[in-house]
Each structure stands twice: as structure tokens, then as C-alpha cells.
Protein backbone atom coordinates (compact mmCIF):
# COMPACT_ATOMS: atom_id res chain seq x y z
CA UNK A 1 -5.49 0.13 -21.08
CA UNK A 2 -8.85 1.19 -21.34
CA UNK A 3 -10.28 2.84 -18.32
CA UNK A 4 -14.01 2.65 -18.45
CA UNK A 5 -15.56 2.71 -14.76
CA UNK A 6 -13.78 3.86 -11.82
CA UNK A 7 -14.88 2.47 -8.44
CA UNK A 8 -15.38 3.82 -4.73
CA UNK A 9 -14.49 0.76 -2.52
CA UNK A 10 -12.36 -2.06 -2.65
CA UNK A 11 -15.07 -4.26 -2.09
CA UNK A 12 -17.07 -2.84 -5.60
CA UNK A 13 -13.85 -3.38 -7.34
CA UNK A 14 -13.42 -7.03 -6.49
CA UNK A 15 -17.32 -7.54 -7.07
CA UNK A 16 -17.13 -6.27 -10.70
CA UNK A 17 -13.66 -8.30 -10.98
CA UNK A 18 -15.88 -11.48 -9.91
CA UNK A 19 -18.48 -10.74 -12.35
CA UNK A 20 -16.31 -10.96 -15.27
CA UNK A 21 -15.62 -6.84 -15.69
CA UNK A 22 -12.24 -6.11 -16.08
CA UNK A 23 -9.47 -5.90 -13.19
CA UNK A 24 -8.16 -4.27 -10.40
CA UNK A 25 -5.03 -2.53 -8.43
CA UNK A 26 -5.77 -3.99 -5.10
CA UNK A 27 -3.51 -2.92 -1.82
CA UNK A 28 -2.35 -6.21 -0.13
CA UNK A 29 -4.97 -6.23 2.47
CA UNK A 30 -7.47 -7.01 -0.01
CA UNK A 31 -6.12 -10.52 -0.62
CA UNK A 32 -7.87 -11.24 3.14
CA UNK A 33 -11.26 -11.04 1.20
CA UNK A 34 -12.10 -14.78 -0.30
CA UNK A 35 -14.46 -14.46 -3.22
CA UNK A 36 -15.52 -17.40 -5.78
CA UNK A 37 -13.87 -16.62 -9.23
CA UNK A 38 -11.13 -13.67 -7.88
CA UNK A 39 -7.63 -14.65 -8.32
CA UNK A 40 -5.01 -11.97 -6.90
CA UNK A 41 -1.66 -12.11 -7.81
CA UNK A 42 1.44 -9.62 -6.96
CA UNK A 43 2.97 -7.37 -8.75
CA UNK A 44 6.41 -8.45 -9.54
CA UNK A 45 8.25 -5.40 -9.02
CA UNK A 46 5.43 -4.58 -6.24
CA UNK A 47 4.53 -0.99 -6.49
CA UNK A 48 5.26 1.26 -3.88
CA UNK A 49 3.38 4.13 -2.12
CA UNK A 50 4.77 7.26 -1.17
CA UNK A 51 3.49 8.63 2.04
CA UNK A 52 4.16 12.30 3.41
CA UNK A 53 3.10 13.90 6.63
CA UNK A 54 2.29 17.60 6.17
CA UNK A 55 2.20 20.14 9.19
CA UNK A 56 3.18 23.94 9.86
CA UNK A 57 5.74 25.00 11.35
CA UNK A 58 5.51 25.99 15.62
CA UNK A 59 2.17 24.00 15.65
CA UNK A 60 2.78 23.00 19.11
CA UNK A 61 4.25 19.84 20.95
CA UNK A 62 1.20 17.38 20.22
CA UNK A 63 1.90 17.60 16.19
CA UNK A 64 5.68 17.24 17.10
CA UNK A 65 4.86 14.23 18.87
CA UNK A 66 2.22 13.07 16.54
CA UNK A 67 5.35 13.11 14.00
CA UNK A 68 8.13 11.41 16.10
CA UNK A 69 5.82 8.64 16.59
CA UNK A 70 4.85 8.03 12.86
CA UNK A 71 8.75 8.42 11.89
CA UNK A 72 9.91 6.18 14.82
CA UNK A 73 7.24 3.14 13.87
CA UNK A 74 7.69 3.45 10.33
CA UNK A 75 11.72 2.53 10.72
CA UNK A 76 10.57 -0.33 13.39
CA UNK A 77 8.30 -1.79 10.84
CA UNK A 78 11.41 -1.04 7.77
CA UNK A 79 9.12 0.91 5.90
CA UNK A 80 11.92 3.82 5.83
CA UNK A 81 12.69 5.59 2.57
CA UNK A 82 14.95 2.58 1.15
CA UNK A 83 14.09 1.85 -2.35
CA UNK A 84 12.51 -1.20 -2.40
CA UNK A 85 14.79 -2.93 -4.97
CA UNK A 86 17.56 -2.60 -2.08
CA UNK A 87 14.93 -3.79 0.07
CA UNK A 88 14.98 -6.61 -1.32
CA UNK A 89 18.32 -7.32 -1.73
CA UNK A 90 18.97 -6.78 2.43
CA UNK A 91 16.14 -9.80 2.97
CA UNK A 92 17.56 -12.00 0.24
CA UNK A 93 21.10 -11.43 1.87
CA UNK A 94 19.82 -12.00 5.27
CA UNK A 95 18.13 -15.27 4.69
């Protein structure tokens, strides 16, 4: 893969997609935008994104908090550390 132009949005990515220049890794939110002559299709494995909260140490009970709170919704939404192959396998098993 050549990589000739790098965009700054989403929405210039899928606008040079619809005019016929190349392609794009989209995040799945893009697939709300409709536009004439964009197809979007999933990856098949899907990729996934590693996300890390960063804080120092003895910052105070606010940043404790703050962290709780991002740990506790991430495991209500399943979006825990689970690879998503096994993922995968839990919602095919529990269908």
C-alpha cells in the first residue's frame, strides 16, 4: 500500500473516498454518514483499539474517581481487556 495523502477528519476522508481517491480506515461511527458512491464494509477480524488512562500517582480523589468510573463503564459496556477473538466466541456461545 501506497500512502500518498493523509487526511485530518473523517469527513475529508470519506469525501476523497467518494471522489474516486483511494480508501479509508473508518471507526464504526462513520458508517452513520450516508454519502452517494461510499460503500463501508467491516473488517473481518475487526481491528481493535487499545486505550490507556495515564495519571500520577497521589493526584487526589477526583482523578481516582475519574478512573473508577472509566474502569467500571468500560466492563458494563464488555469492552474489558478480553481479546476479541474470545469475544467472539462468548456471543456466538450465548446466542
Amino acid at each position: 500500500m501506497n500512502v500518498v495523502l493523509e487526511t485530518g477528519t473523517f469527513l475529508s476522508g470519506v469525501n476523497f473516498v467518494s471522489l474516486g481517491i483511494g480508501c479509508s480506515f473508518l471507526g464504526e461511527y462513520a458508517r452513520r454518514i450516508k454519502w452517494d458512491g461510499v460503500v463501508y464494509r467491516p473488517l473481518d477480524p475487526p481491528l481493535v483499539k487499545t486505550v490507556a488512562i495515564i495519571k500520577k500517582k497521589r493526584r487526589g480523589e477526583l482523578v481516582e474517581e475519574f478512573y473508577r468510573f472509566t474502569v467500571d463503564r468500560m466492563r458494563a459496556h464488555d469492552l474489558t481487556a478480553t481479546p476479541p477473538a474470545k469475544r467472539r466466541s462468548k456471543q456466538k456461545a450465548s446466542k
